[in-house]
N, C-alpha and C. Protein backbone atom coordinates (compact mmCIF):
# COMPACT_ATOMS: atom_id res chain seq x y z
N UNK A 1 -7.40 40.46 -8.43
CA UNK A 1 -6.83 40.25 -7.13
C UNK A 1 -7.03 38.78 -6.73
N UNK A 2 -6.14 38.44 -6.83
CA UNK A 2 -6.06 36.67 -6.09
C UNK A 2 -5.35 36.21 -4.73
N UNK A 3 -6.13 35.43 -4.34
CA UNK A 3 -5.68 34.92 -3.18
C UNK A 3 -4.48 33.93 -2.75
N UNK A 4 -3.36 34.17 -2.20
CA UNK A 4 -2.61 33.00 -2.39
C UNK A 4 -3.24 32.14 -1.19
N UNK A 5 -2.79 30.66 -1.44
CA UNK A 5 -3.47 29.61 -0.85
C UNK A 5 -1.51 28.61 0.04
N UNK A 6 -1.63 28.31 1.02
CA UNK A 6 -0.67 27.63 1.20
C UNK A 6 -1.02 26.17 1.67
N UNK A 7 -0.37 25.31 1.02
CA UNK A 7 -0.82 23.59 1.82
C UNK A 7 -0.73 23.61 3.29
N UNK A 8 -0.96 23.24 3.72
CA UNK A 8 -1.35 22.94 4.85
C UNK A 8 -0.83 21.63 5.36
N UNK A 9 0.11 21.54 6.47
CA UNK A 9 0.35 20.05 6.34
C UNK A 9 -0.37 19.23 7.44
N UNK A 10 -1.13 17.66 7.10
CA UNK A 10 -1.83 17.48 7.63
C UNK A 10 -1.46 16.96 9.24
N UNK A 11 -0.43 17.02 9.64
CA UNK A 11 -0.10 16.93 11.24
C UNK A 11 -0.90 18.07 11.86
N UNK A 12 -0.56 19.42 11.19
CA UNK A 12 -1.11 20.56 11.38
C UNK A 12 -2.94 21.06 11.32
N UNK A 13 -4.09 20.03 10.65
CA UNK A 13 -4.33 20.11 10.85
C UNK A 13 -5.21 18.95 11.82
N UNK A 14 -4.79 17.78 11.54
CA UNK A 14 -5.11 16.88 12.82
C UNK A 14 -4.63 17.05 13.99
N UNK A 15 -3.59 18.32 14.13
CA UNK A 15 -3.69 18.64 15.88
C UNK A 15 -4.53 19.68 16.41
N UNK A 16 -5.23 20.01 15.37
CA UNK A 16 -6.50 21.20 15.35
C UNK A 16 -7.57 20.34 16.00
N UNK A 17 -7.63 19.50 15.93
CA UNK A 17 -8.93 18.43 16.24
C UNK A 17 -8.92 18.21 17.60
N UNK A 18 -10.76 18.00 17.80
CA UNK A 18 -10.84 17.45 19.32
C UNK A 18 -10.23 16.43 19.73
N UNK A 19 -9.24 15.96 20.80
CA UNK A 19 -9.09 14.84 21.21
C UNK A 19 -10.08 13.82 21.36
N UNK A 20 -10.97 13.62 21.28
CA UNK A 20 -11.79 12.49 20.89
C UNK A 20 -11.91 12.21 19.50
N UNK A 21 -12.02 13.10 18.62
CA UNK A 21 -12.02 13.17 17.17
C UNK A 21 -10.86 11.98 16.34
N UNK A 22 -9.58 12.76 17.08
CA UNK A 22 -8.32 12.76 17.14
C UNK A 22 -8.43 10.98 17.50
N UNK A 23 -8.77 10.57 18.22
CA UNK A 23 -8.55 9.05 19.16
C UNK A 23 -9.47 8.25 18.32
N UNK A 24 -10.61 8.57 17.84
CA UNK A 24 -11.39 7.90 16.72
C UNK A 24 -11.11 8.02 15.71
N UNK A 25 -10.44 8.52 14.79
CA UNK A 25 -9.49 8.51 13.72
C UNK A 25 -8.58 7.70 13.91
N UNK A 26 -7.94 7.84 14.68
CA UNK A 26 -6.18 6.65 15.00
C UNK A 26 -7.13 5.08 15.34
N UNK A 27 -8.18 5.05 16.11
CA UNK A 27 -8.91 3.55 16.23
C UNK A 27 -9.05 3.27 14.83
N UNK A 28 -9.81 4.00 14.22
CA UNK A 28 -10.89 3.74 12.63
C UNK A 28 -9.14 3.11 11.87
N UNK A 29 -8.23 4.16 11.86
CA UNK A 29 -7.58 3.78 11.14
C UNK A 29 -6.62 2.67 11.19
N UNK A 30 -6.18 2.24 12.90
CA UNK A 30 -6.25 0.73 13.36
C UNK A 30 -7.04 -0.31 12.79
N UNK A 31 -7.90 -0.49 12.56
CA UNK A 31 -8.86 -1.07 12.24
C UNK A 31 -8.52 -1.48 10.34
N UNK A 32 -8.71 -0.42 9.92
CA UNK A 32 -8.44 -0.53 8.74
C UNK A 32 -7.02 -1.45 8.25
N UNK A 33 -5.99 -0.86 8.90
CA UNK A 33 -4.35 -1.69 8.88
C UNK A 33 -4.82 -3.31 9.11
N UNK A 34 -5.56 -3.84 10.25
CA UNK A 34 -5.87 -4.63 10.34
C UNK A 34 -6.23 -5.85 9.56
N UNK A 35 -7.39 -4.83 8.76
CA UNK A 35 -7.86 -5.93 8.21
C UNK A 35 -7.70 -5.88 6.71
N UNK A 36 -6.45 -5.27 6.65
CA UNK A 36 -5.72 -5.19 5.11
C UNK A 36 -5.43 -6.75 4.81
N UNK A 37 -5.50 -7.19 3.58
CA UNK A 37 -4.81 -8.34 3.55
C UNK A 37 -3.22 -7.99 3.13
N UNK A 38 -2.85 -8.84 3.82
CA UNK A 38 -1.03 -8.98 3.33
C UNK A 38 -1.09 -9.54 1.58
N UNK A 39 0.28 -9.01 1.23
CA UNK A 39 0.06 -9.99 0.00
C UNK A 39 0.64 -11.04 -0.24
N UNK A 40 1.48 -11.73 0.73
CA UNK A 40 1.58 -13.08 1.15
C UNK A 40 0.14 -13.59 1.37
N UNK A 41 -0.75 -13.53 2.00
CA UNK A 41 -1.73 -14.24 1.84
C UNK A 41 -2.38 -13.95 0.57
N UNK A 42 -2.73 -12.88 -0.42
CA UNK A 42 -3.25 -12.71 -1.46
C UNK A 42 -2.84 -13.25 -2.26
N UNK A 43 -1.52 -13.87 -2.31
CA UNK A 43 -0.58 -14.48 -3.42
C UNK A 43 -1.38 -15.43 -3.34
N UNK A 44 -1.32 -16.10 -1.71
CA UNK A 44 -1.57 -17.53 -1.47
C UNK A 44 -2.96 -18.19 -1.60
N UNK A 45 -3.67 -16.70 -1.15
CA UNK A 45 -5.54 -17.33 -1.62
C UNK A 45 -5.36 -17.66 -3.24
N UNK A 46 -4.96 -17.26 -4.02
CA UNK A 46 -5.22 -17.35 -5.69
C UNK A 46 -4.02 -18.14 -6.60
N UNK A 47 -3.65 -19.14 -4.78
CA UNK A 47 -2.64 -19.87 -5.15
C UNK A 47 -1.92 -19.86 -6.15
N UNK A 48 -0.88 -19.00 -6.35
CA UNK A 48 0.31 -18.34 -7.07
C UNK A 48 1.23 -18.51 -6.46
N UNK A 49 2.61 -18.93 -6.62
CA UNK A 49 3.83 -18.98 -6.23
C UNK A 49 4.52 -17.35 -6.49
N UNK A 50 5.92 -17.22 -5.91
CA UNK A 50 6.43 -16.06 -5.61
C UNK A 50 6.87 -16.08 -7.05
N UNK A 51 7.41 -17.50 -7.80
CA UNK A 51 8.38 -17.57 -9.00
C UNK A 51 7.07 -16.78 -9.72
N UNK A 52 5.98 -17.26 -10.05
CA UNK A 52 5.29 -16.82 -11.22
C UNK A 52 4.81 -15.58 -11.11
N UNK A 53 4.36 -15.39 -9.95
CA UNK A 53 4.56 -13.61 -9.70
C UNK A 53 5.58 -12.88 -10.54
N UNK A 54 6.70 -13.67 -10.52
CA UNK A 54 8.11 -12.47 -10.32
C UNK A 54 8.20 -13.03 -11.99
N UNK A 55 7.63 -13.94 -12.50
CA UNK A 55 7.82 -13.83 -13.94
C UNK A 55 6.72 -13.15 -15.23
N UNK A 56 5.20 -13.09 -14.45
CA UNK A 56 4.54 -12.05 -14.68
C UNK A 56 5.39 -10.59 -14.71
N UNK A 57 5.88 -10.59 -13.57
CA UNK A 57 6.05 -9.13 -13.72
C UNK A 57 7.32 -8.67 -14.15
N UNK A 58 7.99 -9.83 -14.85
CA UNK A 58 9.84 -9.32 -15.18
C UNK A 58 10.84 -9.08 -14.08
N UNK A 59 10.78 -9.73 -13.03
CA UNK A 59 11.35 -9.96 -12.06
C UNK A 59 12.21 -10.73 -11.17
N UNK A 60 12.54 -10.62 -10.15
CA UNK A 60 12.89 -12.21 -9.58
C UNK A 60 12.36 -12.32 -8.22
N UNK A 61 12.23 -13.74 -7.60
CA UNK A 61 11.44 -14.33 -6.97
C UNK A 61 12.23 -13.61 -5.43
N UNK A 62 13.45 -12.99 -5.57
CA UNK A 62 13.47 -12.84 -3.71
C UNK A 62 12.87 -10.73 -3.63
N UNK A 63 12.74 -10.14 -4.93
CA UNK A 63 11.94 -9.27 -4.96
C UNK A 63 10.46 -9.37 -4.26
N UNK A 64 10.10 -10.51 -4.47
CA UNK A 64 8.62 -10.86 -4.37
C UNK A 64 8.83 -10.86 -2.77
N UNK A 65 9.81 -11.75 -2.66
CA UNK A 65 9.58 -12.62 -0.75
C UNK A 65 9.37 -10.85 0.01
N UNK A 66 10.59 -10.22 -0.72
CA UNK A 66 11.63 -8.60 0.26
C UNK A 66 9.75 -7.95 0.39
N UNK A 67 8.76 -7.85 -0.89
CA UNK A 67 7.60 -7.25 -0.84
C UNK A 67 6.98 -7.66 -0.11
N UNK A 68 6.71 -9.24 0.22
CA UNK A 68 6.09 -9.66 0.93
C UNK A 68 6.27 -9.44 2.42
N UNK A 69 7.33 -9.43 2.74
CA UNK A 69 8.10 -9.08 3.90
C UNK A 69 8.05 -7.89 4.42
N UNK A 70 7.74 -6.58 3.17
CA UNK A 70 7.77 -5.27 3.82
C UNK A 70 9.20 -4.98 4.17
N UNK A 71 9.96 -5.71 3.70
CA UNK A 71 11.75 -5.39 4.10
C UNK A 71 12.16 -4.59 3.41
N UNK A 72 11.95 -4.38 2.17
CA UNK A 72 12.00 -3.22 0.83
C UNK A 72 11.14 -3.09 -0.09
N UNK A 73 10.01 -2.11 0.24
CA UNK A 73 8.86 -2.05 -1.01
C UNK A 73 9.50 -1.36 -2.17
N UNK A 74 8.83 -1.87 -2.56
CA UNK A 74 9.64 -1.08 -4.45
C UNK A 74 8.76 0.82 -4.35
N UNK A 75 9.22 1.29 -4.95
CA UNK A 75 8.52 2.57 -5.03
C UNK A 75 7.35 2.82 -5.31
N UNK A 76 5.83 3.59 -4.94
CA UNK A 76 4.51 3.33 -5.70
C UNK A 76 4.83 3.67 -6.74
N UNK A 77 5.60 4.56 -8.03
CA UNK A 77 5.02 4.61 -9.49
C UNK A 77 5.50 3.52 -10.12
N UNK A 78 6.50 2.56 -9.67
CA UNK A 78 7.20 1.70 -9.93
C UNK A 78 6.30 0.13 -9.78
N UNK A 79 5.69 0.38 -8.53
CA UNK A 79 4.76 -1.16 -8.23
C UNK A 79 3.36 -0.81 -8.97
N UNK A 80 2.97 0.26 -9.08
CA UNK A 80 1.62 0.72 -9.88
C UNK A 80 1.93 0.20 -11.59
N UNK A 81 3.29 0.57 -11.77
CA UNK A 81 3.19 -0.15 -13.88
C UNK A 81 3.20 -1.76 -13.45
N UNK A 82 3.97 -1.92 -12.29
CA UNK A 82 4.28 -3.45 -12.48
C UNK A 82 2.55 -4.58 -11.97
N UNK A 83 2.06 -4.00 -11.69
CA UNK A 83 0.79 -4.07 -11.29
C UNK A 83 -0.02 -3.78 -12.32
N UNK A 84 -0.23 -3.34 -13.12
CA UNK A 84 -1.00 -2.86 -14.60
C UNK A 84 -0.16 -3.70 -15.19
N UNK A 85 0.62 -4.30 -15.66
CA UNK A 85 1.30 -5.07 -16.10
C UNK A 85 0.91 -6.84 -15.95
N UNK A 86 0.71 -7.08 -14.76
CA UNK A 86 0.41 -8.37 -14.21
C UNK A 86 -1.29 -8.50 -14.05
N UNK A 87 -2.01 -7.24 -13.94
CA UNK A 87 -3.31 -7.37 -13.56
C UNK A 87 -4.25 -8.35 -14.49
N UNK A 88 -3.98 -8.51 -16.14
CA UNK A 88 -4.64 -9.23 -17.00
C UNK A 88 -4.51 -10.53 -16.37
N UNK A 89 -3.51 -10.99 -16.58
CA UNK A 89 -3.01 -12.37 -16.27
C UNK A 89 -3.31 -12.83 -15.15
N UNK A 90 -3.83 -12.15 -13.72
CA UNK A 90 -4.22 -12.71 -12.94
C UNK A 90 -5.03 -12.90 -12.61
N UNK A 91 -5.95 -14.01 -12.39
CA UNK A 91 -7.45 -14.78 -12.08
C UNK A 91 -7.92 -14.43 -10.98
């Protein structure tokens, strides 16, 4: 005899939560967005241009700017190879 199990989606259960719970989660996770680095600046701390980026990774350079920009991210299984791909090569 087995139990079936159903996902749960998580709107559903973060509206289960105390409103204070609830308001310190959305701060914590403010916080976090924050102090993400962009990768315009990550490019730029390890002083790399957009061209050599985009030739590490088999690309072209207004791919790089659109990422940088957040105007069109490439897909995650798609930026995860291209990222394993470039990770040796970069200092």
């Amino acid at each position: 005899m087995t139990k079936e199990y159903r996902a749960v989606p998580s709107d559903e259960v973060f509206a289960k939560l105390p409103a204070a719970r609830r308001a310190k989660i959305k701060e914590r996770a403010a916080e976090l967005i924050a102090e993400e680095l962009g990768l315009q600046e990550l490019r730029k701390s390890k002083q790399i241009t957009q061209e050599e980026i985009a030739a590490r990774l088999g690309g072209r350079q207004v791919y790089i700017s659109r990422l940088e920009k957040r105007a069109r991210p490439a897909s995650k299984p798609k930026a995860l190879r291209r990222s394993k791909r470039a990770e040796p090569t970069v200092k």
